[in-house]
Protein backbone atom coordinates (compact mmCIF):
# COMPACT_ATOMS: atom_id res chain seq x y z
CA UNK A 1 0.00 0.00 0.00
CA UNK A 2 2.94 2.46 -0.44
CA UNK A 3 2.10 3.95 -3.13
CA UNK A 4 -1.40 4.91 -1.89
CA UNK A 5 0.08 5.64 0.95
CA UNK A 6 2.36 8.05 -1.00
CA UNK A 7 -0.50 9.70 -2.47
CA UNK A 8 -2.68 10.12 0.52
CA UNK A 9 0.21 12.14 2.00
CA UNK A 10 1.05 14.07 -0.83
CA UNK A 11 -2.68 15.36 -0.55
CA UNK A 12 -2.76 16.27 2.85
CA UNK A 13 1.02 17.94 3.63
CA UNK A 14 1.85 20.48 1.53
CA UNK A 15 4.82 19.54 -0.94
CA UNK A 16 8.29 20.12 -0.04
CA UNK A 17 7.07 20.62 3.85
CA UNK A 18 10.89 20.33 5.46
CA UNK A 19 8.95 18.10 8.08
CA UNK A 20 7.48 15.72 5.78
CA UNK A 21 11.31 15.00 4.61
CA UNK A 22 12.25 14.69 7.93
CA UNK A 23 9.64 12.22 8.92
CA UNK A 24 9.72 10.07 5.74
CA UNK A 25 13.65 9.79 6.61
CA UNK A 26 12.74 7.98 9.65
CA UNK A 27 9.53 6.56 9.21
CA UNK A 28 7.40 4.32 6.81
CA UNK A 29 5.72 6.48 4.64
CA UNK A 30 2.30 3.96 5.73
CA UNK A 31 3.45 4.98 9.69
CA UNK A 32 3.37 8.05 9.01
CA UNK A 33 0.01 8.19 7.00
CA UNK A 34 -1.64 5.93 9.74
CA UNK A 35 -0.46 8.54 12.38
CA UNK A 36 -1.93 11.42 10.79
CA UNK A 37 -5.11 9.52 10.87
CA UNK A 38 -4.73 8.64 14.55
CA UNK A 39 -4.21 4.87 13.88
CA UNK A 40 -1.03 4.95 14.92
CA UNK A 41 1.23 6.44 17.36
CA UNK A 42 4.94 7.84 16.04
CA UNK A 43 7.11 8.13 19.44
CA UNK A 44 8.89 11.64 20.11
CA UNK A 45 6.60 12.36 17.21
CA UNK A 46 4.12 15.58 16.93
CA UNK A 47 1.26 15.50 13.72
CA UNK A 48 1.27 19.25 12.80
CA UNK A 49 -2.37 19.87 13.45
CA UNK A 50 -2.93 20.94 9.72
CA UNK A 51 -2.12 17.64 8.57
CA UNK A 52 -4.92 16.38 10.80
CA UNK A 53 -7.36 18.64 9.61
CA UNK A 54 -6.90 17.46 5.57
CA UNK A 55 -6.84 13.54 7.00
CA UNK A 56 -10.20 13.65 8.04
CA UNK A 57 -11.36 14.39 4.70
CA UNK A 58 -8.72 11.86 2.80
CA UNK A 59 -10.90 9.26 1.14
CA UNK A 60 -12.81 12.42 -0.38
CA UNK A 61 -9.49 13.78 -1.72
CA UNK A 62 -7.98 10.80 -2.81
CA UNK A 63 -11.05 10.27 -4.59
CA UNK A 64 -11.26 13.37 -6.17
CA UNK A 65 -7.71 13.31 -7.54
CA UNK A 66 -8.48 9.96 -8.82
CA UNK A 67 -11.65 11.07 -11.41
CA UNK A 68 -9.36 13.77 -12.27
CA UNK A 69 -6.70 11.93 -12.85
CA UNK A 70 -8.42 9.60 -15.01
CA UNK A 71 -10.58 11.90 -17.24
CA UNK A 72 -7.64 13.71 -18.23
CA UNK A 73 -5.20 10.81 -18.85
CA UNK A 74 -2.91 11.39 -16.10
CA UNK A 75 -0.85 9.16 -14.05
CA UNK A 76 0.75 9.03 -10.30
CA UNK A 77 4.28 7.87 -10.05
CA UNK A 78 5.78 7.29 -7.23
CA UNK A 79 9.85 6.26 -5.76
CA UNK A 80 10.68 2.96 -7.05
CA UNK A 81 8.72 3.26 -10.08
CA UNK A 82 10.69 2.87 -13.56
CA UNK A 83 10.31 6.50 -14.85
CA UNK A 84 11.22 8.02 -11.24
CA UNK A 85 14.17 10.32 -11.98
CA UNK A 86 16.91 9.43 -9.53
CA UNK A 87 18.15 12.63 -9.08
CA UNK A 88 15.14 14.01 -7.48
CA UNK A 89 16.64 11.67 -4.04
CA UNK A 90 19.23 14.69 -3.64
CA UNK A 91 16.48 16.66 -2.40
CA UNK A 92 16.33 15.44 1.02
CA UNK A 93 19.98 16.03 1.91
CA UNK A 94 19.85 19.95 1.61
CA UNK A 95 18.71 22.72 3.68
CA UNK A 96 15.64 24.22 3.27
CA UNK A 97 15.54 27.32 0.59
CA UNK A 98 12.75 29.68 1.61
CA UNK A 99 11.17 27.44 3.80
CA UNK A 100 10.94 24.12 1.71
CA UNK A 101 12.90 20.89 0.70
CA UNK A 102 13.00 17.06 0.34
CA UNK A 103 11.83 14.62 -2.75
CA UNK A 104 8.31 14.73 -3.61
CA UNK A 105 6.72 11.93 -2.37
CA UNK A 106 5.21 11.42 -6.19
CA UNK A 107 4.31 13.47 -9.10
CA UNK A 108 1.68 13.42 -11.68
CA UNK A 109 2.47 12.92 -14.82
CA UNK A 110 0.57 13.84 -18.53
CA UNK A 111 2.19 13.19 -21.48
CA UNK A 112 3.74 10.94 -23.70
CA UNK A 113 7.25 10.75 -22.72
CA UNK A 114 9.24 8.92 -20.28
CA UNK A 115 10.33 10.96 -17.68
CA UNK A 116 12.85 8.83 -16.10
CA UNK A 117 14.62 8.59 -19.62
CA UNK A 118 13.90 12.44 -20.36
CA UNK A 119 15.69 13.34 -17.22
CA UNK A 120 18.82 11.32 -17.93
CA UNK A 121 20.55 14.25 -19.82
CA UNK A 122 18.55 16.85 -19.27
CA UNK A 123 19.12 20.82 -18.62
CA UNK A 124 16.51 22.98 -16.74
CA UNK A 125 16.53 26.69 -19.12
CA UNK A 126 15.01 29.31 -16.75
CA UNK A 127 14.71 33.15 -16.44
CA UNK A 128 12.41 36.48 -16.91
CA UNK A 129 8.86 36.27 -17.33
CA UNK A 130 8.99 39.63 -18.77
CA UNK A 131 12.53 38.84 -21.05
CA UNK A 132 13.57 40.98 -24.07
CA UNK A 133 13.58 40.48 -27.41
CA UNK A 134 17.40 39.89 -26.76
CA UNK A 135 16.83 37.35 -24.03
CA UNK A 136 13.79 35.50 -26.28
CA UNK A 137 15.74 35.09 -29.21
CA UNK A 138 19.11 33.89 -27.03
CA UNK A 139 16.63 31.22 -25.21
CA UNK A 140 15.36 29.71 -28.28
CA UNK A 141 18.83 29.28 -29.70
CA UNK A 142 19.90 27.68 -26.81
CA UNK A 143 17.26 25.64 -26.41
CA UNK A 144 17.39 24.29 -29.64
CA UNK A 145 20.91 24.03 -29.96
CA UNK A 146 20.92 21.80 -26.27
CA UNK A 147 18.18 19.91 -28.11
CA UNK A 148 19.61 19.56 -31.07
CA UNK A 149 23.17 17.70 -29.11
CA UNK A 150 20.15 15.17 -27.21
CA UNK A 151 20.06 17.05 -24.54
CA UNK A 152 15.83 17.17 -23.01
CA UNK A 153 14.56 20.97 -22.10
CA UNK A 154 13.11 21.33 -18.85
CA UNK A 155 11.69 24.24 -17.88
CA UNK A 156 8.67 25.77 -16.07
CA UNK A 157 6.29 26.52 -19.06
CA UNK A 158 5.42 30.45 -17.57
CA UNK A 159 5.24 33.54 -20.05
CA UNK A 160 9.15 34.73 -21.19
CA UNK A 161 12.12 32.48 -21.20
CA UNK A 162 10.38 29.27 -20.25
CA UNK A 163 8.03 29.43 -23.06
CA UNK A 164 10.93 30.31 -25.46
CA UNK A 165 12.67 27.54 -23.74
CA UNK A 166 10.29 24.67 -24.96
CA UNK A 167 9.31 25.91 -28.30
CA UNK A 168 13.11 26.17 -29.21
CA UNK A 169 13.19 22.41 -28.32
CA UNK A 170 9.94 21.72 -29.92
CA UNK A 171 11.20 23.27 -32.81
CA UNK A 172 13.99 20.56 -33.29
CA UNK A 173 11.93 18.07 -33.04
CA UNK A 174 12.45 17.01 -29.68
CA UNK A 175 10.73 16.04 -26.38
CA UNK A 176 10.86 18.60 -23.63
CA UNK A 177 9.63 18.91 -20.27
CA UNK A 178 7.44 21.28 -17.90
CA UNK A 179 7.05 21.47 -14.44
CA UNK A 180 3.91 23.30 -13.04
CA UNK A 181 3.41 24.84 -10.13
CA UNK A 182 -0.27 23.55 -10.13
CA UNK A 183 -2.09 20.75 -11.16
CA UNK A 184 -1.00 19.14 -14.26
CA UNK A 185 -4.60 19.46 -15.84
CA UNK A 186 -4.47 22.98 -15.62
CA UNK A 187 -3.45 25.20 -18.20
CA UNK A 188 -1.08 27.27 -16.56
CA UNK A 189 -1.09 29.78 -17.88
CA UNK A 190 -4.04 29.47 -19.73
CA UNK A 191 -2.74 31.60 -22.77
CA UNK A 192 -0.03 28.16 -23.06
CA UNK A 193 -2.89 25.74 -23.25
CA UNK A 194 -1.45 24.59 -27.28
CA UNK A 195 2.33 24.95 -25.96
CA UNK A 196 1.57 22.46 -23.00
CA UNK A 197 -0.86 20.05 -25.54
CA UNK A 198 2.33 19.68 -27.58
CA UNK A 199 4.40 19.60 -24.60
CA UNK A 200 2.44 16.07 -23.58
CA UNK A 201 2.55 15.02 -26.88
CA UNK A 202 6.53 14.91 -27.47
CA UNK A 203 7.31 14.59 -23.59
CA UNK A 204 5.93 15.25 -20.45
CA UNK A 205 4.03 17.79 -18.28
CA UNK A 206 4.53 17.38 -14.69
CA UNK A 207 3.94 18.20 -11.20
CA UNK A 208 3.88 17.04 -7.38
CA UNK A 209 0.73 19.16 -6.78
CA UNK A 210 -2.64 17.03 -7.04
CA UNK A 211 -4.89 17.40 -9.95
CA UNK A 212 -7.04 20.46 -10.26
CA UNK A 213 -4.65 22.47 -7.28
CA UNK A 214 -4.03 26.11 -8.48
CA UNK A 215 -0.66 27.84 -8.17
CA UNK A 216 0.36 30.00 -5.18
CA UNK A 217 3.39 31.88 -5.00
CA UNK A 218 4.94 29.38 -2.86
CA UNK A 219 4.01 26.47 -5.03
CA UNK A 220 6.17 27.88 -7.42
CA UNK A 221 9.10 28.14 -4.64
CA UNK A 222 8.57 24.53 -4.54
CA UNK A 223 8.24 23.46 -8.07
CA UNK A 224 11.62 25.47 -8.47
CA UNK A 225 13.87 22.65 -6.78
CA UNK A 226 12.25 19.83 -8.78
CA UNK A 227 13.50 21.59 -11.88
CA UNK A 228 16.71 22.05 -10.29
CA UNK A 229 16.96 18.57 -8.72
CA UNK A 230 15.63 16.50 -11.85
CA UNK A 231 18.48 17.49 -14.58
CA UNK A 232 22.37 17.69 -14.62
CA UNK A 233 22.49 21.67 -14.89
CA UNK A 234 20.31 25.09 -14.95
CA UNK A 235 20.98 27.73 -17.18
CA UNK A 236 19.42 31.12 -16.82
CA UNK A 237 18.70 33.84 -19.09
CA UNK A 238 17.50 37.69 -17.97
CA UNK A 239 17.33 37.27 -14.31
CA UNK A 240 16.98 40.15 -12.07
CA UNK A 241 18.27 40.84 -8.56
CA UNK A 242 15.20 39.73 -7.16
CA UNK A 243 14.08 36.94 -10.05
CA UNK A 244 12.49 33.37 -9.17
CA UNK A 245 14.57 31.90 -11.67
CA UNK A 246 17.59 32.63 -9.62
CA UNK A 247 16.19 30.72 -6.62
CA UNK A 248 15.86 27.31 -9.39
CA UNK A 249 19.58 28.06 -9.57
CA UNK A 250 20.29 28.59 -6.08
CA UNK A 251 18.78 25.17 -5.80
CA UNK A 252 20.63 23.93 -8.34
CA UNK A 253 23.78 25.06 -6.71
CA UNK A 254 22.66 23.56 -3.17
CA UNK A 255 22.25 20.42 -5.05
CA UNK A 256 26.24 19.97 -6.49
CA UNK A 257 24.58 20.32 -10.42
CA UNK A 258 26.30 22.31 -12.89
CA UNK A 259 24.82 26.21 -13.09
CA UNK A 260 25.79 28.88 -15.94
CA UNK A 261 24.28 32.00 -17.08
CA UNK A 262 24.32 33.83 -20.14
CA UNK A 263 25.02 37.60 -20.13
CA UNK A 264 23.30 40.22 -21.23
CA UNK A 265 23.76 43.78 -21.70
CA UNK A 266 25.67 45.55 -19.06
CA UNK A 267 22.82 47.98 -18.74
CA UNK A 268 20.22 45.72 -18.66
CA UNK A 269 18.49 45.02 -15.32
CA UNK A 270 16.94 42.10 -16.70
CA UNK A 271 20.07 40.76 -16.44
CA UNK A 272 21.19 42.03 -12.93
CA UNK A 273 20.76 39.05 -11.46
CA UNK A 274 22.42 36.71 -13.73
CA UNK A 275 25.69 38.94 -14.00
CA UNK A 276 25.75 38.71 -10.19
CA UNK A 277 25.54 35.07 -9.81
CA UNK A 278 28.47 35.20 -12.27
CA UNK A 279 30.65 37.37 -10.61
CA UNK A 280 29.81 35.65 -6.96
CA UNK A 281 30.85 32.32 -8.80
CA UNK A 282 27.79 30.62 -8.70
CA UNK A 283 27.11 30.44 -12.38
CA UNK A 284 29.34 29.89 -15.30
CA UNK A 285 29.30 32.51 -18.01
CA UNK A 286 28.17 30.53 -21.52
CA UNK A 287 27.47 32.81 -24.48
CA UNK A 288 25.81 29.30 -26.81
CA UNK A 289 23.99 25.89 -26.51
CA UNK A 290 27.45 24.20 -27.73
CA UNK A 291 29.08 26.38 -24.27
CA UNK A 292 26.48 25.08 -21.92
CA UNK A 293 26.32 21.44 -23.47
CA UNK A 294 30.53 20.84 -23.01
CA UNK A 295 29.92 22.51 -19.12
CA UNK A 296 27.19 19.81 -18.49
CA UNK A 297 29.31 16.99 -20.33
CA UNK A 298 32.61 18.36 -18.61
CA UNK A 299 34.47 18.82 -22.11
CA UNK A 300 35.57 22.49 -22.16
CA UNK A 301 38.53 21.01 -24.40
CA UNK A 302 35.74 20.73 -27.05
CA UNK A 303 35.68 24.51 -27.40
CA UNK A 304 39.06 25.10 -28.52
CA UNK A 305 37.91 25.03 -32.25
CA UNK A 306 34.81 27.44 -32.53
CA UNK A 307 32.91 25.97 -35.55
CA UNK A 308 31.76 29.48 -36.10
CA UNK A 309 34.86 31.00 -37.19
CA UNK A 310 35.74 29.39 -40.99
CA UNK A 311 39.14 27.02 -41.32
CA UNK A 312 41.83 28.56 -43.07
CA UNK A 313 44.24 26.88 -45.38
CA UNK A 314 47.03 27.76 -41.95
CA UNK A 315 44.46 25.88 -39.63
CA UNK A 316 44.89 22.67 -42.08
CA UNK A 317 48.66 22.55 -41.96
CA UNK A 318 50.61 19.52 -39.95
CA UNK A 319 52.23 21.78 -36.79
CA UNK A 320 55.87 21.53 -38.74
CA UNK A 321 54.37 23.42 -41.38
CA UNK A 322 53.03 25.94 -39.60
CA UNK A 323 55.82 26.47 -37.89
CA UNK A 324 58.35 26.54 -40.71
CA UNK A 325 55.53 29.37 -42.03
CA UNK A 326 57.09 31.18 -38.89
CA UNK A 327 60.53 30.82 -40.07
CA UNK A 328 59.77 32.22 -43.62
CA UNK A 329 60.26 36.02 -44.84
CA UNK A 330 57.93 38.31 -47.44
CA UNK A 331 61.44 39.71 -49.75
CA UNK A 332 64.32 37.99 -48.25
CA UNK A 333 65.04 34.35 -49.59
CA UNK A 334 66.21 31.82 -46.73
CA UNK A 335 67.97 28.93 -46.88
CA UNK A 336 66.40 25.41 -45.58
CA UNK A 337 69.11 25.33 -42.27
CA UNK A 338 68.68 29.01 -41.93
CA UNK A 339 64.74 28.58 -41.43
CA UNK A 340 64.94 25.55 -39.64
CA UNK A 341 67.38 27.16 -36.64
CA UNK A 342 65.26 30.31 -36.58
CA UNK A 343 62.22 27.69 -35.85
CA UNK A 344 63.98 25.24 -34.06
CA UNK A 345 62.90 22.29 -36.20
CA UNK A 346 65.02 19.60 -37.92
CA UNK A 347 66.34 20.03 -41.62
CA UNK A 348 64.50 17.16 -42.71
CA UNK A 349 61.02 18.52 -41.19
CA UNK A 350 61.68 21.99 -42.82
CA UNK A 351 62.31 20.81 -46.13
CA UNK A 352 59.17 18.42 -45.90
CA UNK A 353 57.20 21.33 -44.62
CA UNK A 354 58.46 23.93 -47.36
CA UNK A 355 57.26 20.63 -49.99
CA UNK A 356 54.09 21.33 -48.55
CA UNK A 357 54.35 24.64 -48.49
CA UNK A 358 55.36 24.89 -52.28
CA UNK A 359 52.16 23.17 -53.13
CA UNK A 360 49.88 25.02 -51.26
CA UNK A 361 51.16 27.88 -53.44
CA UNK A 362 52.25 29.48 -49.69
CA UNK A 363 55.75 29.52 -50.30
CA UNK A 364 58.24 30.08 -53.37
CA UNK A 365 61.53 28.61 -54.06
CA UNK A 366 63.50 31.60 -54.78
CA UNK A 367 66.95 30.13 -56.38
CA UNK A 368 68.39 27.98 -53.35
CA UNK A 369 66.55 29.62 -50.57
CA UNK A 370 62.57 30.69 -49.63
CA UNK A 371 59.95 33.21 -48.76
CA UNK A 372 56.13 33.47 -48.52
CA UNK A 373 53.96 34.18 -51.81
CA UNK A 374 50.85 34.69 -50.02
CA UNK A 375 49.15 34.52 -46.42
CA UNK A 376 47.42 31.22 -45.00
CA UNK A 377 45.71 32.64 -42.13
CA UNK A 378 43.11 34.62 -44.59
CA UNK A 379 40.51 32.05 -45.92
């Protein structure tokens, strides 16, 4: 009975209640159920009297949630089950943020997708409601380029950055994620009923509040840590000082994942916030999708070649050749030992380099010595 167990607690304590987590670390999560209906007796232990007050009323609750659950398709998962992300455990070894913490004790789920699978490489895209033109266009770019390298979207689905979040992934082609700060059968908000119907149908629309709850401000505090917790890093876009998106990274940094931020302009007090979790080091600065992907994959050595900038015919030389280029003069001919002491290279690696040279049409034998006919660094 765990699982309904699971769920008849998730309707009566509030989610993320600090003393929930601390009670489910100790106890049986059918104890602790059975106590709050005064079936049971948890030693040292006091019900919070709220708790009491929703348990009278359970079976009408759980039922409830049920026919809501079933006439719009959704589903109740729960620890243990397959699509359970794992990293959602972390949750109930931090501190509290703003009063809440600890793993949900289940979510609701509508969609498609496989959440569990979704989550495995996955990167949470947050920031301003209210963004710019500059910060829309940046998130859908980054979105789709994360999406584009297999990386799942997660975001929060509200007006701004989230939205531009998942339509940059949807535009790719690729499952995304949102988790609500209310019931997962309500369009929230209710201009992004389409964007969350095509949500569901490539991926997944979640939430640990019970069918048919509204959102309160602190619902969203909560839903912020799942978003944190469930993927491997949270990037955020136009933050201000005092931005909800920065506590999702706050979380995020709590939690050990991997944070970044993208800049905006210095002038900007969208992007306040963000510039200040840079310079405090709590985010990484990442100007693309391809930055934030090698900071999630740890491969910064990825970057050294930016596929942005075009190959010229010096970037395709072997290292000797590129070298001996060094050694070479625009009007003064030099001889092959002359070249190769200025460059420190053997006469043999000089004189296969100038071969290659000669072909190239970069350097001209000029009687027994050498100089450069045109650049190689130019196209």
């Amino acid at each position: 009975m765990t699982r309904q167990d699971r769920l008849g607690l998730s309707l009566i304590a509030a989610p993320g209640d600090p003393r929930l987590r601390d009670l489910l670390l100790a106890h049986d999560p059918t104890e602790i159920l059975a106590a709050v209906l005064g079936r049971h007796r948890l030693p040292d232990t006091v019900i919070p009297e709220a708790w009491v007050e929703r348990g009278r009323a359970i079976e009408s609750l759980v039922d409830a949630a049920a026919a809501r659950a079933k006439a719009s398709g959704l589903r109740w998962i729960t620890l243990g089950d397959e699509e359970w992300p794992p990293g959602l455990a972390d949750l109930d070894h931090v501190e509290p943020l703003q009063g809440v913490t600890g793993a949900p004790v289940g979510l609701w789920l509508r969609g498609a997708g496989h959440l569990g699978e979704l989550c495995h490489r996955s990167i949470a895209i947050v920031g301003a409601r209210d963004c710019t033109t500059y910060g829309a266009e940046c998130t859908s770019d980054l979105a789709a380029d994360c999406a584009d390298a297999g990386w799942t979207v997660i975001s929060g689905a509200a007006y701004g950055v989230d939205g531009c979040a998942h339509r940059g992934a949807l535009l790719m082609g690729a499952s995304t994620a949102a988790v609500l700060a209310c019931g997962v059968d309500v369009d929230y908000p209710r201009s992004h009923a389409a964007l969350l119907a095509r949500i569901a149908e490539a991926g997944v629309v979640l939430s640990e509040q019970a069918p048919g709850e509204s959102p309160l401000k602190q619902r969203f505090l909560s839903r912020n840590r799942l978003i944190a917790a469930a993927t491997r890093g949270t990037l955020v876009v136009e933050a201000a000082v005092r931005s909800g998106s920065l506590n999702t990274l706050n979380w995020a940094d709590q939690l050990g994942r991997t944070t970044m931020a993208l800049p905006g302009p210095v002038t900007s007090r969208q992007s306040a916030g963000a510039h200040a979790a840079v310079r405090a080091g709590k985010a990484v600065l990442v100007t693309s999708g391809r930055e934030a992907v090698a900071e999630l994959s740890g491969l910064g050595a990825a970057l050294d070649e930016d596929p942005t900038m075009p190959m010229t015919d010096l970037d395709r030389l072997s290292p000797e050749a590129r070298t001996t280029v060094d050694g070479l003069d625009w009007h003064t001919p030099r001889q092959v030992a002359e070249v190769a002491s200025i460059v420190r290279l053997t006469v043999r690696d000089v004189r296969s380099a100038l071969s290659l040279l000669e072909r190239g049409r970069i350097a001209t034998r000029v009687g027994t010595g050498w100089v450069l006919s045109r650049r190689a660094d130019a196209g």
